[in-house]
N, C-alpha and C. Protein backbone atom coordinates (compact mmCIF):
# COMPACT_ATOMS: atom_id res chain seq x y z
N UNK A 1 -7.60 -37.55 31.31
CA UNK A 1 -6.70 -36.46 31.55
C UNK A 1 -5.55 -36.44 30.54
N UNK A 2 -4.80 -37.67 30.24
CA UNK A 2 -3.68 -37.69 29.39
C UNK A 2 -4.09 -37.36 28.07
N UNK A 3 -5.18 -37.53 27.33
CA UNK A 3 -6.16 -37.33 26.64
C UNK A 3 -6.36 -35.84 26.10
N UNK A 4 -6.94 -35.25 27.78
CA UNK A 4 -6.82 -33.71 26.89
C UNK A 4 -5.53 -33.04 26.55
N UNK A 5 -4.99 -33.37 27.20
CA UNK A 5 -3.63 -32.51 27.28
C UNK A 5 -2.70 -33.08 26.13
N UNK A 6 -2.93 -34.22 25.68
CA UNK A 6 -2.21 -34.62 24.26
C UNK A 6 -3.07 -34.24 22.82
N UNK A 7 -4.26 -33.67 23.05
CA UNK A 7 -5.36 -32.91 22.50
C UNK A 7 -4.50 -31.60 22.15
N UNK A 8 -4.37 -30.99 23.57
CA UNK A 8 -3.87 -29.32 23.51
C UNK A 8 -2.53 -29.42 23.06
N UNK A 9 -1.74 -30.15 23.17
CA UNK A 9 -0.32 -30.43 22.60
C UNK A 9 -0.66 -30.56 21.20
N UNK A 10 -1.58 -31.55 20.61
CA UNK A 10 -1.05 -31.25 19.20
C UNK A 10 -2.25 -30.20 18.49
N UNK A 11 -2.99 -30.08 19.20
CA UNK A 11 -3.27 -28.10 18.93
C UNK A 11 -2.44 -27.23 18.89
N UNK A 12 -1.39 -27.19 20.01
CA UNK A 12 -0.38 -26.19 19.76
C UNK A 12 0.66 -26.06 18.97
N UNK A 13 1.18 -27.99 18.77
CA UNK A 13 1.99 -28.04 17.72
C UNK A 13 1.25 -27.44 16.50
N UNK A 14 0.22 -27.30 16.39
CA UNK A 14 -0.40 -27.51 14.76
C UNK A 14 -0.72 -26.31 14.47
N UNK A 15 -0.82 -25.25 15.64
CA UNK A 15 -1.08 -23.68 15.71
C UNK A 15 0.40 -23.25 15.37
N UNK A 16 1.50 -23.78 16.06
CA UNK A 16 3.10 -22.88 16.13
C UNK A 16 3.57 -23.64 14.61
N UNK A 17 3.09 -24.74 13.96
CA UNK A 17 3.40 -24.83 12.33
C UNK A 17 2.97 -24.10 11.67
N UNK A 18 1.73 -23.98 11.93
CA UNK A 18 0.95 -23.20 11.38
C UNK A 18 2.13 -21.24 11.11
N UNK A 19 1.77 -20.94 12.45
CA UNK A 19 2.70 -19.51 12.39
C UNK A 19 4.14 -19.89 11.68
N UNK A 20 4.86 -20.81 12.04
CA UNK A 20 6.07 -21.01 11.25
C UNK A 20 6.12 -21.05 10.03
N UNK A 21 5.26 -21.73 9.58
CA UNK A 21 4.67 -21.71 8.07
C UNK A 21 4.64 -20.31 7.46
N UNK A 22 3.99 -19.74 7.57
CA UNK A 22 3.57 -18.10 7.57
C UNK A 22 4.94 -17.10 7.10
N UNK A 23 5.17 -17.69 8.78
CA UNK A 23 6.38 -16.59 8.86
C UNK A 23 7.62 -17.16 7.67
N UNK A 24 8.22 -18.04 7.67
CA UNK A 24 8.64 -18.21 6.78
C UNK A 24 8.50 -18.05 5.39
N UNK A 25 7.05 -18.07 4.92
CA UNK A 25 7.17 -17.55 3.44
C UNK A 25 7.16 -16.11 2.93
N UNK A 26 7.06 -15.41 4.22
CA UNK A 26 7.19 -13.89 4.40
C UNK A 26 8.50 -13.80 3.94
N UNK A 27 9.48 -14.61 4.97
CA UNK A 27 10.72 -13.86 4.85
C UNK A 27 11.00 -14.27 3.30
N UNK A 28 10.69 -15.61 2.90
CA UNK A 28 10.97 -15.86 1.61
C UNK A 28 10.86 -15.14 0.78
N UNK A 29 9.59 -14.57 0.70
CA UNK A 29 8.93 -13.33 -0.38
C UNK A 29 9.80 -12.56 -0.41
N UNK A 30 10.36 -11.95 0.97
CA UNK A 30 11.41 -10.76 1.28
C UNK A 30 12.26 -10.88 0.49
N UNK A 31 13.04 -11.74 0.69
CA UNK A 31 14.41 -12.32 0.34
C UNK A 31 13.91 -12.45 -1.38
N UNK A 32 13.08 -12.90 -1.78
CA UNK A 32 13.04 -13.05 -3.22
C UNK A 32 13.16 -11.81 -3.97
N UNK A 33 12.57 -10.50 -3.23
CA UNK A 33 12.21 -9.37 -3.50
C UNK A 33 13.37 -8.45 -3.19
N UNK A 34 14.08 -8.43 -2.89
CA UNK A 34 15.39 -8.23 -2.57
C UNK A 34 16.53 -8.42 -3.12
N UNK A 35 16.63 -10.04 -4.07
CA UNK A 35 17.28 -9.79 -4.57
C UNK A 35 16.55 -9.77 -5.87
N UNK A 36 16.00 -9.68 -6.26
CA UNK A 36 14.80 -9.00 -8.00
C UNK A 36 16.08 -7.71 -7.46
N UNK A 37 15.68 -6.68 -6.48
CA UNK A 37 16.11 -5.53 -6.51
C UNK A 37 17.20 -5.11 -6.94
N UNK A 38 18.40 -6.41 -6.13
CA UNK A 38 19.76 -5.93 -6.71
C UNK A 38 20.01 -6.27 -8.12
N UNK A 39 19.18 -7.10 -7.90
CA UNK A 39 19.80 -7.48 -9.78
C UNK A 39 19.42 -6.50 -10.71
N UNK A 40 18.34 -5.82 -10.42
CA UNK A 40 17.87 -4.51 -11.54
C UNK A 40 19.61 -3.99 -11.23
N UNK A 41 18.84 -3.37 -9.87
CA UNK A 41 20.30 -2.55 -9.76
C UNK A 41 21.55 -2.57 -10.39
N UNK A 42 21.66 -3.86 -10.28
CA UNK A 42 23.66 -3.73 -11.12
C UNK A 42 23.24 -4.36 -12.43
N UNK A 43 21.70 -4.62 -13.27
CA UNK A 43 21.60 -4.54 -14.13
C UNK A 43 21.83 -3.00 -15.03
N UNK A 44 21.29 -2.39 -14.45
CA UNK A 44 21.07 -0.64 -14.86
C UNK A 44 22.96 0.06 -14.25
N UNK A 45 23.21 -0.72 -13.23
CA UNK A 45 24.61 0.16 -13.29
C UNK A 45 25.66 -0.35 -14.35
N UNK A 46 25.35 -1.72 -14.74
CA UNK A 46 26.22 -2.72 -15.99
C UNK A 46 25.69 -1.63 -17.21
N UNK A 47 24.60 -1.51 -17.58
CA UNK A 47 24.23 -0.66 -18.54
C UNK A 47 25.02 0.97 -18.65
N UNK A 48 24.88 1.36 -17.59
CA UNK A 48 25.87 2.78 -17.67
C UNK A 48 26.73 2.71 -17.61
N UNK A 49 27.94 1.66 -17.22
CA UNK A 49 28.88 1.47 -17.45
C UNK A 49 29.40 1.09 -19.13
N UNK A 50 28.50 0.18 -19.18
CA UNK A 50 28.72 0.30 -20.94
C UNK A 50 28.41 1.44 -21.60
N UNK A 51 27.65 2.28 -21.34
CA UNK A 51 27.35 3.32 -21.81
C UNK A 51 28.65 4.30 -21.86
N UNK A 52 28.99 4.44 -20.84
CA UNK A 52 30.55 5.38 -20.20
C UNK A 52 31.10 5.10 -21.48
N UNK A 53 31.52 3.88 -21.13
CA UNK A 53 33.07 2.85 -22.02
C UNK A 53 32.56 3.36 -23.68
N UNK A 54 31.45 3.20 -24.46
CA UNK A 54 31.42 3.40 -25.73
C UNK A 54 31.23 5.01 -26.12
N UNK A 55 30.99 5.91 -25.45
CA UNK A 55 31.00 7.18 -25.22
C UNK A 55 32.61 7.57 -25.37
N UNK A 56 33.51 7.03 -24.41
CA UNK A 56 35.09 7.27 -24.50
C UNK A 56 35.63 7.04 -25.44
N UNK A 57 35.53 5.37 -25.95
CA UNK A 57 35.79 4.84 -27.16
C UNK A 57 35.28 5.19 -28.37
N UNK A 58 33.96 5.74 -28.78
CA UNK A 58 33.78 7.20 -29.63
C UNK A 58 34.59 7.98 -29.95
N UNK A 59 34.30 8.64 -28.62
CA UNK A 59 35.25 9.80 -28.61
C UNK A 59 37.20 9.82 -28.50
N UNK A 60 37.90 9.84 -29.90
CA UNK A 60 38.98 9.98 -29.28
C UNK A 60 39.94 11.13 -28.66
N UNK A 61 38.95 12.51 -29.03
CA UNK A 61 39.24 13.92 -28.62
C UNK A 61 39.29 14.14 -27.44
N UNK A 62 38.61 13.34 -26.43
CA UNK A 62 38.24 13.66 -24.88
C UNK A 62 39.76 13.38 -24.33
N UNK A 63 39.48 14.13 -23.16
CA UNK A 63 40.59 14.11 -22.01
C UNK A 63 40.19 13.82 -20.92
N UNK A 64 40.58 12.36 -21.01
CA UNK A 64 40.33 11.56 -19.61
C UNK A 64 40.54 12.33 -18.29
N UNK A 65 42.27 12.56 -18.13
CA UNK A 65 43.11 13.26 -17.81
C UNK A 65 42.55 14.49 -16.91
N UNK A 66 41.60 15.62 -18.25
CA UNK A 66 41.62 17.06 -17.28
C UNK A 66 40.52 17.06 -16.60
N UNK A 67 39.72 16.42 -16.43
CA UNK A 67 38.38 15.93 -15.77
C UNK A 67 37.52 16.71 -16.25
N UNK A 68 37.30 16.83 -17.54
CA UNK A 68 35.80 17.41 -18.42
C UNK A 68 35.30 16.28 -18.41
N UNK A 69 34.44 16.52 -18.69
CA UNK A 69 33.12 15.70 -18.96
C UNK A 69 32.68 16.31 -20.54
N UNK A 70 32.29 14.98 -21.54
CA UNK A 70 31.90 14.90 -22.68
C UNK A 70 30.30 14.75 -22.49
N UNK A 71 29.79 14.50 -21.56
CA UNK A 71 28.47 13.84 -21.30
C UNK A 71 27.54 15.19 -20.92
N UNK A 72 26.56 15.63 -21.70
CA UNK A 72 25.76 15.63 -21.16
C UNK A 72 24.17 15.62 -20.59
């Protein structure tokens, strides 16, 4: 009797590692993939920002000031 039931115990431990296992490299993937994302992101917004700044600094005719836009 003590037998089976320490049988089904480490069946179940070895089934709920099993899912823990799993589930965890899911979220990992997530999380890896997530931040890939932001980093494009404020890669490409760092880029238009430099873009802005040497556009202004070009230009010394523009007027910050009357809110034209040089860009377009």
């Amino acid at each position: 009797m003590i037998g089976i039931r320490l049988r089904w115990f480490a069946f179940g431990f070895a089934v709920a590692s099993t899912i823990g296992h799993f589930v965890f490299k899911d979220l990992q993937a997530h999380r890896e993939a997530h931040f890939f994302q932001v980093g494009e992101k404020f890669s490409a917004l760092d880029t238009r920002v430099t873009n802005l700044k040497r556009v202004f600094l070009n230009n010394p005719n523009s007027d910050v000031h009357s809110g034209e836009s040089d860009l377009k």
